[in-house]
C-alpha atoms as a PDB file:
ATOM      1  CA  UNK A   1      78.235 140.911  72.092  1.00  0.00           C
ATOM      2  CA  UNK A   2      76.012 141.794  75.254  1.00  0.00           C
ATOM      3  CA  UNK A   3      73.900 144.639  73.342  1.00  0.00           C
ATOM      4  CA  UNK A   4      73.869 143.031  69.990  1.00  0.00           C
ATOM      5  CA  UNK A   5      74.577 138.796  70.264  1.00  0.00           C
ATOM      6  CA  UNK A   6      72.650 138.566  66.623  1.00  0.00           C
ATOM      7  CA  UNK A   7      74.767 141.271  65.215  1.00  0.00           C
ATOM      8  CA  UNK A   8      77.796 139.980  66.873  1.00  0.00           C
ATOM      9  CA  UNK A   9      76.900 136.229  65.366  1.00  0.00           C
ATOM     10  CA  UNK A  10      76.458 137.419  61.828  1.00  0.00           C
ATOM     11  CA  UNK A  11      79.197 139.461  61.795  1.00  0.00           C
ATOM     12  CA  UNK A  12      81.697 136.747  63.026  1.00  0.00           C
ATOM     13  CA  UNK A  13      79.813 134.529  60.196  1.00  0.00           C
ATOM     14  CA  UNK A  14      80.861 137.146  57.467  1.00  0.00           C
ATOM     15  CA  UNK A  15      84.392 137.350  58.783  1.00  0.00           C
ATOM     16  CA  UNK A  16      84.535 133.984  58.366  1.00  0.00           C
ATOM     17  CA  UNK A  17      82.608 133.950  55.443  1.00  0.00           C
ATOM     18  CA  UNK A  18      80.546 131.300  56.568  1.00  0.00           C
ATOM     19  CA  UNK A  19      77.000 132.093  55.295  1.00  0.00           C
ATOM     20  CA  UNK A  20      73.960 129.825  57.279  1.00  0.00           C
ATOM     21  CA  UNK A  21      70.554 129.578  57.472  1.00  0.00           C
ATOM     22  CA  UNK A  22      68.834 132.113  60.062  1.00  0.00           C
ATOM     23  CA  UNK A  23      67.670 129.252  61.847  1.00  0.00           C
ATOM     24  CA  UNK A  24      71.787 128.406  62.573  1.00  0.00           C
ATOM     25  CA  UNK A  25      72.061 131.995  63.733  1.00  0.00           C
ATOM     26  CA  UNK A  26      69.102 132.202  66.219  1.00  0.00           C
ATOM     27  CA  UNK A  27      70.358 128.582  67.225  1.00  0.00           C
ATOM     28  CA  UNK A  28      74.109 130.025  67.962  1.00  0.00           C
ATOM     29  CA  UNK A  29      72.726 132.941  69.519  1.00  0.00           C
ATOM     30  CA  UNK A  30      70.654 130.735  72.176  1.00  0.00           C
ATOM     31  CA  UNK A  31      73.873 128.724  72.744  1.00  0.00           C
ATOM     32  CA  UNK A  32      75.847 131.979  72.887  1.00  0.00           C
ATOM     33  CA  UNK A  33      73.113 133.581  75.646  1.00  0.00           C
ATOM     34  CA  UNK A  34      74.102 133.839  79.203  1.00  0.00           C
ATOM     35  CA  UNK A  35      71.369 131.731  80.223  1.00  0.00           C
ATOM     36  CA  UNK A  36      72.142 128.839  78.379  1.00  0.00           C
ATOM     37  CA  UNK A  37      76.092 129.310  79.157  1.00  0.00           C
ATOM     38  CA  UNK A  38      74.897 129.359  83.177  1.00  0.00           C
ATOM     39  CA  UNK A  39      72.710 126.532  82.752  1.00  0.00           C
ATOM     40  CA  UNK A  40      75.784 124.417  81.521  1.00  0.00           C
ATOM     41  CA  UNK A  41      78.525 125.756  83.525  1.00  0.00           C
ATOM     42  CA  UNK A  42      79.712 122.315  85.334  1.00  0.00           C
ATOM     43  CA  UNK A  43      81.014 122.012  81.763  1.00  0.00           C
ATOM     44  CA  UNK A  44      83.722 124.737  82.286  1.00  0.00           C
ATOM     45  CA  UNK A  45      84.094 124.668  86.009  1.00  0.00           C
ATOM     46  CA  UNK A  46      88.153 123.769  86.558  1.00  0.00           C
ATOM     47  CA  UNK A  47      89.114 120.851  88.245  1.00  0.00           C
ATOM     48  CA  UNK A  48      86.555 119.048  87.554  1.00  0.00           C
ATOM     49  CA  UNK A  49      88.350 115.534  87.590  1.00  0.00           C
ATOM     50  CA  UNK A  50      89.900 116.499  91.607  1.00  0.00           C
ATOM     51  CA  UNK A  51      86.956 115.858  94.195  1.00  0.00           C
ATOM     52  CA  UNK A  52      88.692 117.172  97.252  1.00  0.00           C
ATOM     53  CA  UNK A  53      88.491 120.841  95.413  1.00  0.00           C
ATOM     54  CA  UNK A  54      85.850 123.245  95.938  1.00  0.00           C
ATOM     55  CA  UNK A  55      83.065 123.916  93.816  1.00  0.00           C
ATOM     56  CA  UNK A  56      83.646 127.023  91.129  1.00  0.00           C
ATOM     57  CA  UNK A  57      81.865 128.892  88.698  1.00  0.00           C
ATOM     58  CA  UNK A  58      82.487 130.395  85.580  1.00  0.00           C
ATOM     59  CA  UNK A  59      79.700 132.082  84.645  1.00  0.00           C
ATOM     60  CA  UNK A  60      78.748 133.943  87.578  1.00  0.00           C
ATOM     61  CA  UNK A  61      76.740 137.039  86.966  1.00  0.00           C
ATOM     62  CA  UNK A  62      76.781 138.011  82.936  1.00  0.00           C
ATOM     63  CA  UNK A  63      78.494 141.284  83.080  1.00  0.00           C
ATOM     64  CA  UNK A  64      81.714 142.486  82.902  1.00  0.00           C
ATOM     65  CA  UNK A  65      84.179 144.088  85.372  1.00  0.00           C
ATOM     66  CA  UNK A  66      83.874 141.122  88.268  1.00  0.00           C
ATOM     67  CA  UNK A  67      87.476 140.515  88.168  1.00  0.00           C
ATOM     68  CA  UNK A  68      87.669 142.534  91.292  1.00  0.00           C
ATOM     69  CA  UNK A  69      85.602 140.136  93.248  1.00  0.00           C
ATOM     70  CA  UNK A  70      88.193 137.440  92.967  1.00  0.00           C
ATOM     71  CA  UNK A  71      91.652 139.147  92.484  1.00  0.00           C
ATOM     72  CA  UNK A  72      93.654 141.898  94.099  1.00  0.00           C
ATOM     73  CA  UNK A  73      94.576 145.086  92.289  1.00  0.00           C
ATOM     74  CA  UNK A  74      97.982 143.150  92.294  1.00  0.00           C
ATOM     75  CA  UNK A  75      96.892 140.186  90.791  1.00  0.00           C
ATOM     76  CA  UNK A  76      95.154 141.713  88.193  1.00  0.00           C
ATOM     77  CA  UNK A  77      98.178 143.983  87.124  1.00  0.00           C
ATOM     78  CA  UNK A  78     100.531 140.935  87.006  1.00  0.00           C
ATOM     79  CA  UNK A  79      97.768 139.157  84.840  1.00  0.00           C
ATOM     80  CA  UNK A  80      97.329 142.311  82.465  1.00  0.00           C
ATOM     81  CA  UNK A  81     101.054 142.426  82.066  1.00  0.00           C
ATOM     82  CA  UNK A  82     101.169 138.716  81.369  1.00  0.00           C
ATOM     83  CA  UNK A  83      98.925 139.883  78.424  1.00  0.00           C
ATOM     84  CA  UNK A  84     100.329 141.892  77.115  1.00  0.00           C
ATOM     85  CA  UNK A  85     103.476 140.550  76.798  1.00  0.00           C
ATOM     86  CA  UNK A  86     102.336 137.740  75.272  1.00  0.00           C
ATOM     87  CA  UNK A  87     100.113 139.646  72.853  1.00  0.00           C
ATOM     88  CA  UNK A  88     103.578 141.957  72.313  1.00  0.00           C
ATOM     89  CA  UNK A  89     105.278 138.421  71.724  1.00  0.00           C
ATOM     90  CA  UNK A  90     102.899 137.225  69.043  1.00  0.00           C
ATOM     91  CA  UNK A  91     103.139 140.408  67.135  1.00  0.00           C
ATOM     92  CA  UNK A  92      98.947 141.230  67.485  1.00  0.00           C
ATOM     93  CA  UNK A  93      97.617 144.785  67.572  1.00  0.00           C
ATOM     94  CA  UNK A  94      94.682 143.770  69.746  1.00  0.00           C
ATOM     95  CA  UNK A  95      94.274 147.106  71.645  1.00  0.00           C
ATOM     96  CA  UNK A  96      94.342 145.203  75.365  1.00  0.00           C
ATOM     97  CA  UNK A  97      93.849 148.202  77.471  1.00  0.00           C
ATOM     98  CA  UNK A  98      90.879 149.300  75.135  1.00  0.00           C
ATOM     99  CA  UNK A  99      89.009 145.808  75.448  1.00  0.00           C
ATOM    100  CA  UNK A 100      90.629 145.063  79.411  1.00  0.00           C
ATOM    101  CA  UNK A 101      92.283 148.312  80.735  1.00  0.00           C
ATOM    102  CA  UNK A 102      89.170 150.255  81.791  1.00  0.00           C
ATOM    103  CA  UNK A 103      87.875 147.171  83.587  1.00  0.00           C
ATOM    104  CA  UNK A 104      90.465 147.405  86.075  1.00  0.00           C
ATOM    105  CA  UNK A 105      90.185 151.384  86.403  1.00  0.00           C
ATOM    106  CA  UNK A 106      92.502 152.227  84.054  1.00  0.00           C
ATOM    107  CA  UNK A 107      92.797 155.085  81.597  1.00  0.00           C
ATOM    108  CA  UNK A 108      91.149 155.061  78.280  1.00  0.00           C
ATOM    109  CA  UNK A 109      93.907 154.211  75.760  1.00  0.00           C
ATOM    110  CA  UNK A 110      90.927 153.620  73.046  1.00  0.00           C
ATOM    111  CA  UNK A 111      92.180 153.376  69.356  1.00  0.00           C
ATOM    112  CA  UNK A 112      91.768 156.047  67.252  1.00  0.00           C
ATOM    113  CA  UNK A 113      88.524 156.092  65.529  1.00  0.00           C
ATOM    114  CA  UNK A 114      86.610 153.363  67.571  1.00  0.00           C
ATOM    115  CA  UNK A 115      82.911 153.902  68.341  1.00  0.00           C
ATOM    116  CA  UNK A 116      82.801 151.729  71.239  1.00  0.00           C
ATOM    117  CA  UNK A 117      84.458 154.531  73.786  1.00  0.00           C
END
């Protein structure tokens, strides 16, 4: 979505085969842009309604990969696990370790045919 947010947008509008104006696209790509998600983040920061916690931030630098700021190598396997399990339980075929894996320094287990390697 980084390279291409309008191509992104208008493809998740076919998908859903929702077709809008290209006013609604440019306007969902500007709420979709890093700089407008960073200039509202007090609306995702977590416990927001507890005072005595410190102050967090959810969109922090627009990139992938910072994971490894915040969590152990550890903590990031147990999460990834957790994934997987669950996407395992619900019967998806997300590839996890294509979109995730590599983020954490993990092999490429790409699917077949992708362009995105």
């Amino acid at each position: 979505m980084k390279r291409d947010l309008e191509g992104a947008v208008r493809g998740i509008a076919r998908f859903l085969d929702v077709q809008v104006s290209d006013e609604v696209i440019q306007e969902v790509c500007r709420r979709a842009s890093f700089e407008h998600m960073k200039s509202i983040d007090r609306r995702f920061a977590p416990y927001q309604g507890a005072p005595w916690r410190k102050r967090t931030w959810m969109m922090r630098k627009g990139r992938q990969g910072g994971a490894s700021e915040l969590l152990t190598p550890a903590q990031q396997a147990q999460i990834d696990a957790s994934c997987r399990a669950e996407l395992q339980r619900a019967g998806s075929d997300l590839p996890y370790d294509y979109f995730c894996g590599r983020l954490h320094g993990e092999a490429d287990n790409s699917p077949a045919g992708s362009e995105n390697s």
